[in-house]
N, C-alpha and C. Protein backbone atom coordinates (compact mmCIF):
# COMPACT_ATOMS: atom_id res chain seq x y z
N UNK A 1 56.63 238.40 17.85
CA UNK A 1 57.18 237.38 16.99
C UNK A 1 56.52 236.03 17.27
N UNK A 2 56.36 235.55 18.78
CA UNK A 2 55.87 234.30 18.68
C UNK A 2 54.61 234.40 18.27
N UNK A 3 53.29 235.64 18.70
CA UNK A 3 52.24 235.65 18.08
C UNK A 3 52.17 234.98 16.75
N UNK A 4 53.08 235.81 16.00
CA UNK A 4 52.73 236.05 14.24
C UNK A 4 53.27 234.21 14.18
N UNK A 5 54.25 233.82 14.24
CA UNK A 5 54.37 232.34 14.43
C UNK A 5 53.23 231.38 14.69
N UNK A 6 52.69 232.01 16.27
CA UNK A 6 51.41 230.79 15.99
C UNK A 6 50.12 230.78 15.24
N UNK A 7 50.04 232.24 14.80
CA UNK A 7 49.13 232.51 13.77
C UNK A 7 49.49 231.63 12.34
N UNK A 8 50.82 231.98 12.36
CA UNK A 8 51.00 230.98 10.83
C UNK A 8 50.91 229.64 10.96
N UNK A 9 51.34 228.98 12.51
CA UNK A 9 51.06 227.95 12.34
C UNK A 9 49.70 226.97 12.67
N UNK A 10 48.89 227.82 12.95
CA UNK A 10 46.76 228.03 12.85
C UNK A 10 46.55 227.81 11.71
N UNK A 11 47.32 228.39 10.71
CA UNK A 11 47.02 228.44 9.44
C UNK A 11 47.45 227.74 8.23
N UNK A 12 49.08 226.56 8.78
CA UNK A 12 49.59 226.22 7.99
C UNK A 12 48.05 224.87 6.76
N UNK A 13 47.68 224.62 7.35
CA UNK A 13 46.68 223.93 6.44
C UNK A 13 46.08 224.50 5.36
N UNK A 14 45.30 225.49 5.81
CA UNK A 14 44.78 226.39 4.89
C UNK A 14 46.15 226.85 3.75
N UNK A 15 46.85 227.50 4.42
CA UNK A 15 48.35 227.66 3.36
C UNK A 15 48.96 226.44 2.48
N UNK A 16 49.08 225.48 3.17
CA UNK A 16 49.29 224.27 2.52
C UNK A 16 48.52 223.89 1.31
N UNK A 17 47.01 223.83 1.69
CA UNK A 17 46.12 223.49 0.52
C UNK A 17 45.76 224.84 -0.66
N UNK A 18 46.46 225.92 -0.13
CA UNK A 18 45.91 227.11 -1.08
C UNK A 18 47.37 226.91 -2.37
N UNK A 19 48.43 226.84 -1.39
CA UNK A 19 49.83 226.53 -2.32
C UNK A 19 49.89 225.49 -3.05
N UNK A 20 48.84 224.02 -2.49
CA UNK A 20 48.58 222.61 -4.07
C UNK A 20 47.89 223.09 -4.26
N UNK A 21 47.06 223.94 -4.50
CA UNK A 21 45.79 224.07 -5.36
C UNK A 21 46.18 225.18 -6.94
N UNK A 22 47.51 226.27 -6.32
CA UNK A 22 47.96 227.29 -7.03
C UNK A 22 48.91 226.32 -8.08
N UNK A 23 49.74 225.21 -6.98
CA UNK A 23 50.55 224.50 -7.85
C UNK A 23 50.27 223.50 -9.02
N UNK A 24 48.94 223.14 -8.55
CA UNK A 24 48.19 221.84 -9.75
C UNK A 24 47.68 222.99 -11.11
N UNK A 25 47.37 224.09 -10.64
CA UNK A 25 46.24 224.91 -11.25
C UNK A 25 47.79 225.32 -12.67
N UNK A 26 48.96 226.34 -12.31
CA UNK A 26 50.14 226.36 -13.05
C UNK A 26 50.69 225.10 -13.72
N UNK A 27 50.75 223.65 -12.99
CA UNK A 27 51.03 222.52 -13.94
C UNK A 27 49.96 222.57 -14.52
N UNK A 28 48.95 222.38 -14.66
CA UNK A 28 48.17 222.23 -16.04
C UNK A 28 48.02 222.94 -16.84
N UNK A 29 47.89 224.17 -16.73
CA UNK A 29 48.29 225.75 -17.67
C UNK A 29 49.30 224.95 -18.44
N UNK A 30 50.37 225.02 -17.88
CA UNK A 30 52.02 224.71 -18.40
C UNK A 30 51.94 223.68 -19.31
N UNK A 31 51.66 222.73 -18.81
CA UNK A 31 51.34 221.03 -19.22
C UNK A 31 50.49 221.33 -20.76
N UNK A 32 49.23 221.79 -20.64
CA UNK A 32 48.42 222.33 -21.86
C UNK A 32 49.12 222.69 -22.31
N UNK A 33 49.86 224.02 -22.17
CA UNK A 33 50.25 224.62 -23.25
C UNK A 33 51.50 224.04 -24.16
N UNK A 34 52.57 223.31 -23.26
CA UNK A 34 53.38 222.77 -24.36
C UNK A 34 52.86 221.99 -25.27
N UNK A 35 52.39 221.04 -24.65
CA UNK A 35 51.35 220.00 -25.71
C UNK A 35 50.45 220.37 -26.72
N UNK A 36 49.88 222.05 -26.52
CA UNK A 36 49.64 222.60 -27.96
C UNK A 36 50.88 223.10 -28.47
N UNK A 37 51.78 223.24 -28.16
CA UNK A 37 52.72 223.60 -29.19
C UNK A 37 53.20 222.56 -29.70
N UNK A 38 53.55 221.81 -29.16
CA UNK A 38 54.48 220.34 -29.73
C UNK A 38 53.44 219.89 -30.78
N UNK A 39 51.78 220.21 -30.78
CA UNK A 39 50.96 219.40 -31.36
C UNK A 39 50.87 219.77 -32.54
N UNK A 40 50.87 221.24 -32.64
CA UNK A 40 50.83 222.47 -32.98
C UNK A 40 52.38 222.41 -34.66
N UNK A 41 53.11 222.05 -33.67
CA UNK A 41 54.43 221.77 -34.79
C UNK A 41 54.56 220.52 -35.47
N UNK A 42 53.90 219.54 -35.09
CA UNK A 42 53.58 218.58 -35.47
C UNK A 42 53.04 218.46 -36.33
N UNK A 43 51.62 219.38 -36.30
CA UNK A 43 50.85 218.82 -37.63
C UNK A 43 51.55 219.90 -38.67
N UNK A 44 52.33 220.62 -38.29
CA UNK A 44 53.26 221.27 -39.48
C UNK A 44 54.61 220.57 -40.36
N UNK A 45 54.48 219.78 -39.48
CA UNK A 45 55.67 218.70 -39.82
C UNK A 45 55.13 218.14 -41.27
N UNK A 46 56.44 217.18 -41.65
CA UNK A 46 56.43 215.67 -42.10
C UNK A 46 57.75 214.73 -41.96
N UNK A 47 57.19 213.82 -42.39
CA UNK A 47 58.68 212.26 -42.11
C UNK A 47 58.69 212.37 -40.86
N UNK A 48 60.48 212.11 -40.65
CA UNK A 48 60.88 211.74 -39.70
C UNK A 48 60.42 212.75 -38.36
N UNK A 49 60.74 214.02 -38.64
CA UNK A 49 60.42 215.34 -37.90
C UNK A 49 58.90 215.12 -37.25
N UNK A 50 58.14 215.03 -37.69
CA UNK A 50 56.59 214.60 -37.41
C UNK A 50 56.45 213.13 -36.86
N UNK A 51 56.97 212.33 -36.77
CA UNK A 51 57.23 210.94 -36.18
C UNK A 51 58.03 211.30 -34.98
N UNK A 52 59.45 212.34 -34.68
CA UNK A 52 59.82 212.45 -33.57
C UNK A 52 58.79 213.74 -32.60
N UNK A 53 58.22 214.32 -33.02
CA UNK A 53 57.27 215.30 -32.61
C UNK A 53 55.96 214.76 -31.92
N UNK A 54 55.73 213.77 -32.19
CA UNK A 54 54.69 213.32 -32.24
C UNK A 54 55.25 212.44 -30.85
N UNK A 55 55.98 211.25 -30.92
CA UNK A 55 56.72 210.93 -29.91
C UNK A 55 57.02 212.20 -28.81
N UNK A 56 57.42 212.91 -29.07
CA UNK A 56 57.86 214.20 -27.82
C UNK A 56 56.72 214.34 -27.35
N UNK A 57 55.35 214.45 -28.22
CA UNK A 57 53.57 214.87 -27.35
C UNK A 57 53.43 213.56 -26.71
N UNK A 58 53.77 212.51 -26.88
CA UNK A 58 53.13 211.32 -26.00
C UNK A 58 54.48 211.48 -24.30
N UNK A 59 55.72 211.48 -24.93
CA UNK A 59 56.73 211.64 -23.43
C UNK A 59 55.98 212.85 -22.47
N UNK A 60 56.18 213.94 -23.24
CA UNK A 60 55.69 214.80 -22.50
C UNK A 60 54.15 214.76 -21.65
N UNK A 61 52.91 214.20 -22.41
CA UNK A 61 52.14 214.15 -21.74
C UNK A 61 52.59 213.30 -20.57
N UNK A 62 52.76 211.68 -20.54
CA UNK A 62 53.33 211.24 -19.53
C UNK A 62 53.79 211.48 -18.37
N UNK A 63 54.55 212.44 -18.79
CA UNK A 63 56.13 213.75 -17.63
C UNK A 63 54.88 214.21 -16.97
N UNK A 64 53.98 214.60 -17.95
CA UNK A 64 52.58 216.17 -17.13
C UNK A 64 51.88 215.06 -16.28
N UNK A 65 51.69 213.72 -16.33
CA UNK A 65 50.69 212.97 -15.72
C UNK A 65 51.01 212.91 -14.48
N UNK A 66 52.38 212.44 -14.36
CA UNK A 66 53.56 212.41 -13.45
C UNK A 66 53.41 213.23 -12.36
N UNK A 67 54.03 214.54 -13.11
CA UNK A 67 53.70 215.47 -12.62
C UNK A 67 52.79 215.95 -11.35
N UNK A 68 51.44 215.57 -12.38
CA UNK A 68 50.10 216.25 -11.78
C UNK A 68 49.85 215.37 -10.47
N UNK A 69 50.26 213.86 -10.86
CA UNK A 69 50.30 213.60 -9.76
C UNK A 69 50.90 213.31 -8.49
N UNK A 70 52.25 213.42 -8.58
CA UNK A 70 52.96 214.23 -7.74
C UNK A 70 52.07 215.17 -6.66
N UNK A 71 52.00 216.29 -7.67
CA UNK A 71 51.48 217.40 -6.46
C UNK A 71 49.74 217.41 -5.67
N UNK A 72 49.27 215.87 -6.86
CA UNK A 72 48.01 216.17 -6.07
C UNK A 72 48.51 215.03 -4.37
N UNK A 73 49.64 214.28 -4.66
CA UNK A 73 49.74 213.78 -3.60
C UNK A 73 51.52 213.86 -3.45
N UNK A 74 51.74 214.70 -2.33
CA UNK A 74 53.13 215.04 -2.16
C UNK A 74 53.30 214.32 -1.27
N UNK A 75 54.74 213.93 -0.79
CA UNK A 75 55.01 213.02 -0.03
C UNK A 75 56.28 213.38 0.02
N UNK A 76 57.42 213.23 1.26
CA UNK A 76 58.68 213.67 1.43
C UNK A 76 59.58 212.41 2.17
N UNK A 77 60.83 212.10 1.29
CA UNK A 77 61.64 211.11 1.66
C UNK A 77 62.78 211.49 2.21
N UNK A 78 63.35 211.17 3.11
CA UNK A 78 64.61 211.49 3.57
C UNK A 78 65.13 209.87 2.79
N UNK A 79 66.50 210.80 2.05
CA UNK A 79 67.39 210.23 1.51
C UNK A 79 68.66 209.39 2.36
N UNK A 80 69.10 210.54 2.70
CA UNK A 80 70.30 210.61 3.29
C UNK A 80 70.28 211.22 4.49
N UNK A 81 70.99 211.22 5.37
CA UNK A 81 71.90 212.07 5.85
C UNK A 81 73.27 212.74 6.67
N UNK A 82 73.28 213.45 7.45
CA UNK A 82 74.30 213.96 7.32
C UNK A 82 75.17 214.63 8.51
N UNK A 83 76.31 214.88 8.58
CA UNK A 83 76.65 215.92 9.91
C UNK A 83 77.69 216.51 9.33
N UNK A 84 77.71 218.23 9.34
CA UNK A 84 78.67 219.17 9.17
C UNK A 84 79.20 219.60 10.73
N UNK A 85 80.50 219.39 10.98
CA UNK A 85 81.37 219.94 12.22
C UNK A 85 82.20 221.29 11.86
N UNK A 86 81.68 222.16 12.31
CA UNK A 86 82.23 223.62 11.64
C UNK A 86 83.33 224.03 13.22
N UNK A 87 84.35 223.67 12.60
CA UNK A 87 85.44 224.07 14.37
C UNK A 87 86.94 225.01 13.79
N UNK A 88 87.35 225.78 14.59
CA UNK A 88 87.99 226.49 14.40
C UNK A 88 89.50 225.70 14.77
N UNK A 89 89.54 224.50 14.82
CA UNK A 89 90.32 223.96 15.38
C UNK A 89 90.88 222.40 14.19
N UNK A 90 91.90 221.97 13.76
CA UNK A 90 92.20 220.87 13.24
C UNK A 90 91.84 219.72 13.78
N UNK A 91 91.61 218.47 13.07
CA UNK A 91 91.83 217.41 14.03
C UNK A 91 92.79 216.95 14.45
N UNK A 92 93.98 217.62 13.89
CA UNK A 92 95.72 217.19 14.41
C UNK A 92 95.46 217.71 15.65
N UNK A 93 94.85 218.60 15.97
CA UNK A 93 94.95 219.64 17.16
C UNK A 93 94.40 219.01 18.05
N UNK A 94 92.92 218.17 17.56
CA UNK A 94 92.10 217.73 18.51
C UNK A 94 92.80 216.19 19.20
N UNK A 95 93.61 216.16 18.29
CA UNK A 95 94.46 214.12 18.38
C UNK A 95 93.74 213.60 17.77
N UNK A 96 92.91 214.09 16.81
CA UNK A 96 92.05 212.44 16.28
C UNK A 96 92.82 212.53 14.63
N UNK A 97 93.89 212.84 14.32
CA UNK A 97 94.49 212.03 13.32
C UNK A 97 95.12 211.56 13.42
């Protein structure tokens, strides 16, 4: 067990960069493809329908820009946090009410 552990963790880099590379590679698939559809229904449109469609391809690209860059640069915030006390016991019991 500890072997296979420090093997993975020899490797977490390589894993790291193979998992953004799988993840950028699926957002842009994804990203493309709605944006041909939205574009796609768009030029099928008219009026108002084709004015809000058209609006949805500009948000959405935006969201995908976002997105993309997000994962080409990830970064992790601690928000909050926290403490769970899991006791088999009340606090009447303990005196602290």
């Amino acid at each position: 067990m500890a072997e296979r552990s420090a093997q993975r963790l020899a490797h977490t880099d390589d894993a790291a960069e193979a998992t953004r590379i799988r993840a950028l590679t699926l957002a842009e698939t994804d990203i493309a493809h709605r944006l041909r559809q939205l574009r796609l229904r768009a030029a099928r449109s008219a009026g108002i329908e084709r004015a809000e469609l058209e609006e949805e391809v500009e948000t959405e690209a935006l969201a995908g820009q976002a997105l993309m860059t997000a994962l080409q640069t990830p970064s992790l915030r601690l928000d909050s946090t926290g403490v769970v006390v899991v006791s088999g016991r009340s606090p009447e019991q303990d005196g602290c009410a």
